[in-house]
PDB file of N, CA and C in Angstrom:
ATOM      1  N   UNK A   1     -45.116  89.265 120.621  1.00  0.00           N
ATOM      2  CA  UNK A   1     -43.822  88.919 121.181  1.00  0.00           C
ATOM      3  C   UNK A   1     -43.079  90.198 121.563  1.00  0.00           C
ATOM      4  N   UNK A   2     -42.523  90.213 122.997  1.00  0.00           N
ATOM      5  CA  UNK A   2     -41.954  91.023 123.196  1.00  0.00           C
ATOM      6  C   UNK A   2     -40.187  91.800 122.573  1.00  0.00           C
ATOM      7  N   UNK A   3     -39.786  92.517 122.326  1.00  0.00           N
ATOM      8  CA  UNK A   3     -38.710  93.059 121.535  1.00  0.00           C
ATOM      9  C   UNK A   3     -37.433  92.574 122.208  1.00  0.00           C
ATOM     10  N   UNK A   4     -36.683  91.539 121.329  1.00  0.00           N
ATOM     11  CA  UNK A   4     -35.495  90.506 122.100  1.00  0.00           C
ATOM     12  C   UNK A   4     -34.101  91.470 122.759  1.00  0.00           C
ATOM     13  N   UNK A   5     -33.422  91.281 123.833  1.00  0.00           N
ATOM     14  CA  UNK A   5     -32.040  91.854 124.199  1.00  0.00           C
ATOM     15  C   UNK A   5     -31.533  90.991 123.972  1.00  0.00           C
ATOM     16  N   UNK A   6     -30.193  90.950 123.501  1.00  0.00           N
ATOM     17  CA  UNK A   6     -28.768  90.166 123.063  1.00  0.00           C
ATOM     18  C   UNK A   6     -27.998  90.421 124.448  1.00  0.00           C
ATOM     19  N   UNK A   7     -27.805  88.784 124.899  1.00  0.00           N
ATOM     20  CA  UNK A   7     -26.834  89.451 125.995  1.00  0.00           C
ATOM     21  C   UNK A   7     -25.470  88.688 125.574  1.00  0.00           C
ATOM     22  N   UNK A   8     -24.997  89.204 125.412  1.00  0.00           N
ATOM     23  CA  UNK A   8     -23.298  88.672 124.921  1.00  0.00           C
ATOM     24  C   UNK A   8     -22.292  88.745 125.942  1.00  0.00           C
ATOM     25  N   UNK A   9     -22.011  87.533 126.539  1.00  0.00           N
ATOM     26  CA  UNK A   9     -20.850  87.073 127.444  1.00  0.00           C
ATOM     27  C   UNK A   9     -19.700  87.063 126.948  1.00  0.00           C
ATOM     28  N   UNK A  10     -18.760  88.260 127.359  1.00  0.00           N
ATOM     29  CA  UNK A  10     -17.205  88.505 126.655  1.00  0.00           C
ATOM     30  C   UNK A  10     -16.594  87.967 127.445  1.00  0.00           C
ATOM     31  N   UNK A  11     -15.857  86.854 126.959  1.00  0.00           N
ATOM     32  CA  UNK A  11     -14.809  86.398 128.178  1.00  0.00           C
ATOM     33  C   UNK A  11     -13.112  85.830 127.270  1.00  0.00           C
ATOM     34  N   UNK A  12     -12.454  85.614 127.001  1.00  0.00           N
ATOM     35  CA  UNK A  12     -11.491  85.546 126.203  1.00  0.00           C
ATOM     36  C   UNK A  12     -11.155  86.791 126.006  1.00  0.00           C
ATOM     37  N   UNK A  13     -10.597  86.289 124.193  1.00  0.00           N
ATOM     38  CA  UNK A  13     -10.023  86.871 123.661  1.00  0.00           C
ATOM     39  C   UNK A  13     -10.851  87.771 122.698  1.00  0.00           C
ATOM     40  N   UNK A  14     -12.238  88.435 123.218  1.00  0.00           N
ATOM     41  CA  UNK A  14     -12.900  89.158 122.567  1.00  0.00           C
ATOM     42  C   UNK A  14     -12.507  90.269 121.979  1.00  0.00           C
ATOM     43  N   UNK A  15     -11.475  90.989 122.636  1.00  0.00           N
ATOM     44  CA  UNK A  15     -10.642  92.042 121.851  1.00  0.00           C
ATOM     45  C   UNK A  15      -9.950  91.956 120.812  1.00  0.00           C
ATOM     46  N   UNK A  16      -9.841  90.548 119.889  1.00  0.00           N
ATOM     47  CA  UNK A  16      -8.473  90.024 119.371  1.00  0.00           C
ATOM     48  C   UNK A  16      -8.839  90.603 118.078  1.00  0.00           C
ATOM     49  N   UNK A  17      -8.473  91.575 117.055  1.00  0.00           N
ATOM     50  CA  UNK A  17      -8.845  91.419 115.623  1.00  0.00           C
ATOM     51  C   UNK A  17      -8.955  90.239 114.757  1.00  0.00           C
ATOM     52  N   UNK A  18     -10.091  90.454 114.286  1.00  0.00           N
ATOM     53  CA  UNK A  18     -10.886  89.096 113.208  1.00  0.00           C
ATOM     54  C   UNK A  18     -11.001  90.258 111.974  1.00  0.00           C
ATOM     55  N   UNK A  19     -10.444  90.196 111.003  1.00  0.00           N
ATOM     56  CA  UNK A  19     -10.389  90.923 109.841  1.00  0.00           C
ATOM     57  C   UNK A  19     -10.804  92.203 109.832  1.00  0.00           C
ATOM     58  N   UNK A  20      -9.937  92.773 111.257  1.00  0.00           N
ATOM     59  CA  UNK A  20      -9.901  94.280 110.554  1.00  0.00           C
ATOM     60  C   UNK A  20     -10.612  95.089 111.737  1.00  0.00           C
ATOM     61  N   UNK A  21     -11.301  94.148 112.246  1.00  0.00           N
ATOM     62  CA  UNK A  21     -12.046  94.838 113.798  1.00  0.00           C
ATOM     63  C   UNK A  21     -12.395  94.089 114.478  1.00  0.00           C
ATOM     64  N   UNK A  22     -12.166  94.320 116.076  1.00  0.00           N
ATOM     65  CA  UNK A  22     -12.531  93.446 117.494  1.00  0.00           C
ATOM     66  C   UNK A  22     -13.737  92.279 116.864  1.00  0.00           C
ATOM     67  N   UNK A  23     -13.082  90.938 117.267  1.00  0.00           N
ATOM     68  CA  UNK A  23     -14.378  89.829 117.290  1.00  0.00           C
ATOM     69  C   UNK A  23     -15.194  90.009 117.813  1.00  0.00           C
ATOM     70  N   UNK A  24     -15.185  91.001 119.316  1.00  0.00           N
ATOM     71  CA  UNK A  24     -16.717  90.932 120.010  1.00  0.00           C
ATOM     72  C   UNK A  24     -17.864  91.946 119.105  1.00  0.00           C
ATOM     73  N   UNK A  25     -17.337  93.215 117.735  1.00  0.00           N
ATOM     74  CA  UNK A  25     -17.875  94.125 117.625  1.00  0.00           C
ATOM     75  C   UNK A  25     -18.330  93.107 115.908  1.00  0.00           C
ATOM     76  N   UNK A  26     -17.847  92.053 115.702  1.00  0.00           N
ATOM     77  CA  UNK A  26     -18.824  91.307 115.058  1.00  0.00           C
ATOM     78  C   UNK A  26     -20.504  91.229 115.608  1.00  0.00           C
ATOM     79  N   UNK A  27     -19.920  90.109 116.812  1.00  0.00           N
ATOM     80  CA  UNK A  27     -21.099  89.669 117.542  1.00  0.00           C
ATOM     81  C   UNK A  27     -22.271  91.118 117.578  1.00  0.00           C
ATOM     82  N   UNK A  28     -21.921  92.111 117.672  1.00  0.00           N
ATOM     83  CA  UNK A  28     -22.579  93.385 118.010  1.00  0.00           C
ATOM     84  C   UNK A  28     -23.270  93.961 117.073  1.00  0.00           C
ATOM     85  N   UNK A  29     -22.054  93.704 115.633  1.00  0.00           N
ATOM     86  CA  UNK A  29     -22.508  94.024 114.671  1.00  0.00           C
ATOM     87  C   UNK A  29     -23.951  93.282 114.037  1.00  0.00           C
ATOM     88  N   UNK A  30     -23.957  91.956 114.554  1.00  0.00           N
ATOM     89  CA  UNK A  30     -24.845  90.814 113.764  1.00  0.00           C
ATOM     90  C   UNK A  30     -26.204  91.320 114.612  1.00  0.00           C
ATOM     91  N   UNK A  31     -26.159  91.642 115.784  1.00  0.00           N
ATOM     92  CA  UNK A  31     -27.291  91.818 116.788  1.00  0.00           C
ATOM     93  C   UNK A  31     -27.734  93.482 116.405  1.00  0.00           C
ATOM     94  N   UNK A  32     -27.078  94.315 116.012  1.00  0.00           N
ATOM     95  CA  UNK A  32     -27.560  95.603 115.695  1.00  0.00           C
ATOM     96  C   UNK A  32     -28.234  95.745 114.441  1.00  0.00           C
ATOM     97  N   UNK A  33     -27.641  94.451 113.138  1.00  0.00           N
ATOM     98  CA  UNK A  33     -28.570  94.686 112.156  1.00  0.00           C
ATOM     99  C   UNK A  33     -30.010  93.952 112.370  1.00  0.00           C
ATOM    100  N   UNK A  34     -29.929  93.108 113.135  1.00  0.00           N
ATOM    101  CA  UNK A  34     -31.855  92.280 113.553  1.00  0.00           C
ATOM    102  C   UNK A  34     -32.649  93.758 113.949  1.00  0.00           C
ATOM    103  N   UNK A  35     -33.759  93.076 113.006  1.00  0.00           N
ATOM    104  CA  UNK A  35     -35.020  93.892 113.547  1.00  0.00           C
ATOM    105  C   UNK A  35     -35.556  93.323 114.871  1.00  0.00           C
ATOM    106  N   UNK A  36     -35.451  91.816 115.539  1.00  0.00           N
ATOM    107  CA  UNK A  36     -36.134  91.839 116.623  1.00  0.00           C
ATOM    108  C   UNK A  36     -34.791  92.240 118.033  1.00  0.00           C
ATOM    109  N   UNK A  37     -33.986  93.087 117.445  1.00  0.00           N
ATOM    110  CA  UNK A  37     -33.433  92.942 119.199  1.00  0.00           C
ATOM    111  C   UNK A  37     -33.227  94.373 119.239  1.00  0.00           C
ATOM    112  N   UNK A  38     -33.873  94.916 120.423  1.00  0.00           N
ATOM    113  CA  UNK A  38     -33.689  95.833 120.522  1.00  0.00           C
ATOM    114  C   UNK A  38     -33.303  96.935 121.812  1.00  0.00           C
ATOM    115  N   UNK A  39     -31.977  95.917 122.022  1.00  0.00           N
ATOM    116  CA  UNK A  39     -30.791  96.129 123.052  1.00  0.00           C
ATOM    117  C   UNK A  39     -30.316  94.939 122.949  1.00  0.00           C
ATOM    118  N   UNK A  40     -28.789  95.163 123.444  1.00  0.00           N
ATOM    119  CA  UNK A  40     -27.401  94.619 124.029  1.00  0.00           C
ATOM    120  C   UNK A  40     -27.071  94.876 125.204  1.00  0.00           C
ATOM    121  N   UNK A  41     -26.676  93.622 125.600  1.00  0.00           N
ATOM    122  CA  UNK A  41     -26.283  93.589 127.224  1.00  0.00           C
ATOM    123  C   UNK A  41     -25.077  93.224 126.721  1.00  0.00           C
ATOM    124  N   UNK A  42     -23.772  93.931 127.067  1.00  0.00           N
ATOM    125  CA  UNK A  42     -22.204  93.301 127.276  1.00  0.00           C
ATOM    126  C   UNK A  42     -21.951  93.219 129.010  1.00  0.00           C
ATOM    127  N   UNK A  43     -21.529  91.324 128.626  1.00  0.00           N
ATOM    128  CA  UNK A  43     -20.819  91.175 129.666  1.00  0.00           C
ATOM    129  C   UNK A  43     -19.784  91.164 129.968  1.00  0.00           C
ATOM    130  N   UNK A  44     -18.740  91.748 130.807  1.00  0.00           N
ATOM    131  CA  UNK A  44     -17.311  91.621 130.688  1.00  0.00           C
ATOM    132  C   UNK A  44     -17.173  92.410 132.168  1.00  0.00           C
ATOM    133  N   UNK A  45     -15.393  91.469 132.276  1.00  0.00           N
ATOM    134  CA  UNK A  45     -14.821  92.492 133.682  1.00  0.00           C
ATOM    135  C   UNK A  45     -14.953  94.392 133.482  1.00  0.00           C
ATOM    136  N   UNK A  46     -15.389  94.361 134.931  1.00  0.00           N
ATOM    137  CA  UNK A  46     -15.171  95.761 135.417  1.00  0.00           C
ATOM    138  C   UNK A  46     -14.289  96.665 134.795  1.00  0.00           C
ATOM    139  N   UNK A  47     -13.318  96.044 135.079  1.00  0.00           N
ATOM    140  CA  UNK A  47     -11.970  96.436 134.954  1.00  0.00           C
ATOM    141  C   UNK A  47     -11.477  96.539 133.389  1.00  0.00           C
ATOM    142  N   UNK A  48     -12.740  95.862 132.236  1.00  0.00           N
ATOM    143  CA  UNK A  48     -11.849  95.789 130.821  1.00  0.00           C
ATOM    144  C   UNK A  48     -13.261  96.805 130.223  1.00  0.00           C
ATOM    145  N   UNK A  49     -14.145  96.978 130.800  1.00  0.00           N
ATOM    146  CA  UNK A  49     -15.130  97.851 130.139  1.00  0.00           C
ATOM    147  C   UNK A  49     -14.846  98.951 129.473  1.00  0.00           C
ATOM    148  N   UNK A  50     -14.171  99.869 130.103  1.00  0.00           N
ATOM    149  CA  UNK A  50     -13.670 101.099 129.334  1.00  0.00           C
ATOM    150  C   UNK A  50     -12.757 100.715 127.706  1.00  0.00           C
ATOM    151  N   UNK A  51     -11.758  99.465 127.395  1.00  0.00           N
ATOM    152  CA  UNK A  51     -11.503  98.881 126.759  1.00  0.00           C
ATOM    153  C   UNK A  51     -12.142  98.682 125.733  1.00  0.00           C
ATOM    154  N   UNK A  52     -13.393  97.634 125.717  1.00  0.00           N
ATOM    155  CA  UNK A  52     -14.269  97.175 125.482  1.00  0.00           C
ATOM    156  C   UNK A  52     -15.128  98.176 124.452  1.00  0.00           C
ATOM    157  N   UNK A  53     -15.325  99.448 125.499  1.00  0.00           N
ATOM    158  CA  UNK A  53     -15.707 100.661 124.366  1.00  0.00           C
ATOM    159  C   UNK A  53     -15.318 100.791 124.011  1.00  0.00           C
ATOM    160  N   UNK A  54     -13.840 101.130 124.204  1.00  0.00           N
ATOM    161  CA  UNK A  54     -13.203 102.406 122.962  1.00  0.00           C
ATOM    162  C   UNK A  54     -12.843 101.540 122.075  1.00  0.00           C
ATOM    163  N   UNK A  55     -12.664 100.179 121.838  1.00  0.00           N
ATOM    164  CA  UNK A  55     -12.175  99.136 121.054  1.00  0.00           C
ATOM    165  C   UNK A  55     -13.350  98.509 120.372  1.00  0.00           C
ATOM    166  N   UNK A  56     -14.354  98.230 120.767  1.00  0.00           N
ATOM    167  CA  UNK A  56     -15.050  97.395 120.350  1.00  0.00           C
ATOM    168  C   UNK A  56     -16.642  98.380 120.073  1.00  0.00           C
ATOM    169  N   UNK A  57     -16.840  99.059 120.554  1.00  0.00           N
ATOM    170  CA  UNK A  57     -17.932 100.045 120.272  1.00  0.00           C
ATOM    171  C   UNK A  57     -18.450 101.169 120.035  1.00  0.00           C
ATOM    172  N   UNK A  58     -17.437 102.088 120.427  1.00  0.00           N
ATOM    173  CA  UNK A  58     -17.594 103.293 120.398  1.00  0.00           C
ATOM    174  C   UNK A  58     -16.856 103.659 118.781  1.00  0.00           C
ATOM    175  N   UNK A  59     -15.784 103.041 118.179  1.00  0.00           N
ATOM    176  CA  UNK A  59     -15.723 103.410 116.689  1.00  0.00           C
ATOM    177  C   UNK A  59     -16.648 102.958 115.376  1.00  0.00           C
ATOM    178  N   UNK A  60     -17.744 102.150 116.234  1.00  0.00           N
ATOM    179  CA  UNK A  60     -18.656 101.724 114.955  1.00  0.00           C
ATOM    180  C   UNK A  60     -19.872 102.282 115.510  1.00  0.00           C
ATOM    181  N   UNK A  61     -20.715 102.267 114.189  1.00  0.00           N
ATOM    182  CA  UNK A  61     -22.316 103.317 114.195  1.00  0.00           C
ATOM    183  C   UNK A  61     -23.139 102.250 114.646  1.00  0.00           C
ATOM    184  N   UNK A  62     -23.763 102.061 116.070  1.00  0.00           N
ATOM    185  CA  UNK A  62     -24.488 100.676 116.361  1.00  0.00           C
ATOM    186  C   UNK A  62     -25.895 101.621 116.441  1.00  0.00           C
ATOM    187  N   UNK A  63     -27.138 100.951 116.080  1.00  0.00           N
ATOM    188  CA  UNK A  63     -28.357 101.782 115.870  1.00  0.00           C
ATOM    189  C   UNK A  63     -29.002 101.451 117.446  1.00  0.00           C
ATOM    190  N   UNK A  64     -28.528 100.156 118.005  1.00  0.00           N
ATOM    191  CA  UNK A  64     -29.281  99.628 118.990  1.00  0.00           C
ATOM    192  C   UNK A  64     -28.362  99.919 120.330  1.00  0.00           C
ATOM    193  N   UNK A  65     -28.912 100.219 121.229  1.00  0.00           N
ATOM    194  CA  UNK A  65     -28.778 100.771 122.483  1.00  0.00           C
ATOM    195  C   UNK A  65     -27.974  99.483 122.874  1.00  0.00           C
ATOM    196  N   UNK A  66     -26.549  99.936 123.985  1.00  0.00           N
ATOM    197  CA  UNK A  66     -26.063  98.848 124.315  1.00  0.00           C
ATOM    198  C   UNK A  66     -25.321  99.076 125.546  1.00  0.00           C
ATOM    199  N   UNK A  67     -25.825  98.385 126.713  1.00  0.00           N
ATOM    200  CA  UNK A  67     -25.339  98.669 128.243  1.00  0.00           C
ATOM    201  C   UNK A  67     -24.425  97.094 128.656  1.00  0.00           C
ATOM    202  N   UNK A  68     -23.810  97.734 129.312  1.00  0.00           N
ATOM    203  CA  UNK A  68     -22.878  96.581 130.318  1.00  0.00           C
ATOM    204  C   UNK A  68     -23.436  95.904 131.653  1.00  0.00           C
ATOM    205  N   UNK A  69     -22.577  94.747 132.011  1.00  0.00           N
ATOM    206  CA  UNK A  69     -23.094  94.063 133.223  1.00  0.00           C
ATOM    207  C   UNK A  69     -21.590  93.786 133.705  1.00  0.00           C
ATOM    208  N   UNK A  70     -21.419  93.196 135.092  1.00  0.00           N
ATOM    209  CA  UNK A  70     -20.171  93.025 135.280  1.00  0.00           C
ATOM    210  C   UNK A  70     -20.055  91.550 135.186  1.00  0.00           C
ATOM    211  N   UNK A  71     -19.195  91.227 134.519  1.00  0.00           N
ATOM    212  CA  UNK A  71     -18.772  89.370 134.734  1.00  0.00           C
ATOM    213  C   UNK A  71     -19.060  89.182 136.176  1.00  0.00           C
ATOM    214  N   UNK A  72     -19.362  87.778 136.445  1.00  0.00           N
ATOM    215  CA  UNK A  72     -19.356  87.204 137.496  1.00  0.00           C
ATOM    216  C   UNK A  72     -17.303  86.127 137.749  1.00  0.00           C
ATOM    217  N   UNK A  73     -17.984  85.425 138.673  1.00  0.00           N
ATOM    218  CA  UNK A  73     -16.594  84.637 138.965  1.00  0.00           C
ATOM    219  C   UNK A  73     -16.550  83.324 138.250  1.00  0.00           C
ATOM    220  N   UNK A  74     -17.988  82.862 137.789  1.00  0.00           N
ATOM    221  CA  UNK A  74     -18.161  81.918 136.724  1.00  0.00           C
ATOM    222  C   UNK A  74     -18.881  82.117 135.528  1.00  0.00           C
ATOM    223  N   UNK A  75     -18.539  81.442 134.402  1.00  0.00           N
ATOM    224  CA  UNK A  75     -19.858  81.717 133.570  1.00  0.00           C
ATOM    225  C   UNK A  75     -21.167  81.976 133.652  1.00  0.00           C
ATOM    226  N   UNK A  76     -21.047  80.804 134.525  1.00  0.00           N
ATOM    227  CA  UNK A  76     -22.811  81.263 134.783  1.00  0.00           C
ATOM    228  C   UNK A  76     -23.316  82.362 135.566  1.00  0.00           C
ATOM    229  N   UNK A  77     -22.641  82.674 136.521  1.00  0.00           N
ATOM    230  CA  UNK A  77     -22.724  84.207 137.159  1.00  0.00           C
ATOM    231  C   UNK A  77     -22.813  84.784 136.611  1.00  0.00           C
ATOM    232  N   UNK A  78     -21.948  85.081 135.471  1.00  0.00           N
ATOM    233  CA  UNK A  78     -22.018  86.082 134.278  1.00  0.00           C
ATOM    234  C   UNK A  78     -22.978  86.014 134.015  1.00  0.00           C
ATOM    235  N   UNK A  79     -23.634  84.773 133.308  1.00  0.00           N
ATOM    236  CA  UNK A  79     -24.717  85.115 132.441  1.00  0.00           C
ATOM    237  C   UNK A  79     -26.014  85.537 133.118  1.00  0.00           C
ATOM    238  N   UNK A  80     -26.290  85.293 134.495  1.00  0.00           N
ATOM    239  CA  UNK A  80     -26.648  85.666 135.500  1.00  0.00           C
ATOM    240  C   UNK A  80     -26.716  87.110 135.833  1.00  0.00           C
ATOM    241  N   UNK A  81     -25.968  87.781 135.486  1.00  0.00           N
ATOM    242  CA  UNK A  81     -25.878  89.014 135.828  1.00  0.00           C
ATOM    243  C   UNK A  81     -26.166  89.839 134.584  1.00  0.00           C
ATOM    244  N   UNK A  82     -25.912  89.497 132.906  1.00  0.00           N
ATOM    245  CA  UNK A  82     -26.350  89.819 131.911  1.00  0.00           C
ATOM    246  C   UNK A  82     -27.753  89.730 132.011  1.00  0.00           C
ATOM    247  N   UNK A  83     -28.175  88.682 132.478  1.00  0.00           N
ATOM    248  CA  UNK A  83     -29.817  88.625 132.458  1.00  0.00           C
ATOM    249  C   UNK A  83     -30.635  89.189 133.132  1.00  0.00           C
ATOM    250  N   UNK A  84     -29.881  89.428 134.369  1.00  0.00           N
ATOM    251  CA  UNK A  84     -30.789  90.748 135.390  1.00  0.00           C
ATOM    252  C   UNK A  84     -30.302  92.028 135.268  1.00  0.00           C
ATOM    253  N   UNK A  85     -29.437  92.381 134.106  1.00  0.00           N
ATOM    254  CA  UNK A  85     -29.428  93.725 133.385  1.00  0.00           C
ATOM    255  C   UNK A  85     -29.927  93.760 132.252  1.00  0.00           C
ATOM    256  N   UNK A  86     -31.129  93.107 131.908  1.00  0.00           N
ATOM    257  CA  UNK A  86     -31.720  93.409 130.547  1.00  0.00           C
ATOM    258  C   UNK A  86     -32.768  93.985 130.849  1.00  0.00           C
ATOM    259  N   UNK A  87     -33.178  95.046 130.363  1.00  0.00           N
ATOM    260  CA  UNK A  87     -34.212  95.990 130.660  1.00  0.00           C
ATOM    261  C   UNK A  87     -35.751  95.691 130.486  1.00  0.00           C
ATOM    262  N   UNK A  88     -36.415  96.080 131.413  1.00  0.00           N
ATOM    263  CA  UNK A  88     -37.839  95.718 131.766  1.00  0.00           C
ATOM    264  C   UNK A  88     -38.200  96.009 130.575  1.00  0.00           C
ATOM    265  N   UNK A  89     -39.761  95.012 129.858  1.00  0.00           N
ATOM    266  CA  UNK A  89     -39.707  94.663 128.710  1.00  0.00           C
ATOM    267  C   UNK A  89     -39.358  94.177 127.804  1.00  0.00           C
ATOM    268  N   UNK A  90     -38.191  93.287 127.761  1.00  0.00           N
ATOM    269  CA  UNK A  90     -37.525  92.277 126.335  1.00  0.00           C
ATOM    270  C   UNK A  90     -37.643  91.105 127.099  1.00  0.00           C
ATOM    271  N   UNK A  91     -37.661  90.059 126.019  1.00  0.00           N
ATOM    272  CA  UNK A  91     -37.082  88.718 126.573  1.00  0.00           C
ATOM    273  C   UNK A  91     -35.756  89.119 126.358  1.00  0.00           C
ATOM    274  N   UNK A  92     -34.891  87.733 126.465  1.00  0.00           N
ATOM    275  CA  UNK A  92     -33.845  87.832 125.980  1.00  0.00           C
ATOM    276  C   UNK A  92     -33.060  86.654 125.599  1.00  0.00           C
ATOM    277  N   UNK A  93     -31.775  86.017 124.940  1.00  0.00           N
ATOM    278  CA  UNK A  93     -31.144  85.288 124.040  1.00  0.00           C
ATOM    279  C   UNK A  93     -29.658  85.477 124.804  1.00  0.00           C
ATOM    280  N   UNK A  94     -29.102  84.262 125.393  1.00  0.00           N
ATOM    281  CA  UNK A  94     -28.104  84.944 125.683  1.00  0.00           C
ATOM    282  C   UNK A  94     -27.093  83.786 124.999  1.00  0.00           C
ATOM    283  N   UNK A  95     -25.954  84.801 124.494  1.00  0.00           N
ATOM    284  CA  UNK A  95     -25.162  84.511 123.091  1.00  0.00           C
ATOM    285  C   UNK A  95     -23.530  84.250 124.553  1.00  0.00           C
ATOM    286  N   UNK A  96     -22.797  82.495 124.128  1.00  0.00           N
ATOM    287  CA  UNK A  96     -21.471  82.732 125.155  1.00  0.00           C
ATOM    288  C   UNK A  96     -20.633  82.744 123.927  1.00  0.00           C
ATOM    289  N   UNK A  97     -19.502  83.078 124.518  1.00  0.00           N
ATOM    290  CA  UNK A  97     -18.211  82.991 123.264  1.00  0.00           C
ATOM    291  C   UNK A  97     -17.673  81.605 123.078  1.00  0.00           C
TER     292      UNK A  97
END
């Protein structure tokens, strides 16, 4: 079996604190401790990505490699676009909020 990517569709209120740190850097957190995934796809606006890091990823130690996609205009675009940014070689699992 090939090595799984997490693609996680941020759309809400993923920034919102859930005890103490961003809800989306749960989701991140749960996918960085699995042994089978080995990458993250975040989906989210263009425009909230830089956000997104400095809030949700860049203050925690994630072991697993983790790239962005841009939201689409619907969900499913989104998830659409998470899925053709998952890197040659993984399946992948894609996680909505």
């Amino acid at each position: 079996m090939a090595p799984v990517c997490a693609v996680v569709v941020a759309g809400g209120k993923q920034l919102v604190n859930v005890a103490g740190r961003p809800l989306m850097s749960w989701s991140i957190r749960a996918f960085d401790r699995s042994d089978k995934v080995g990458h993250i796809v975040v989906v989210c606006p263009a425009e909230r990505r830089a956000e997104m890091r400095r809030l949700a990823i860049d203050p925690f130690d994630y072991d697993t490699p983790i790239s962005f996609a841009d939201a689409g205009d619907t969900r499913q675009d989104s998830t659409r676009a998470g899925v053709h940014a998952v890197p040659a070689g993984f399946e992948y699992v894609a996680i909505h909020d």
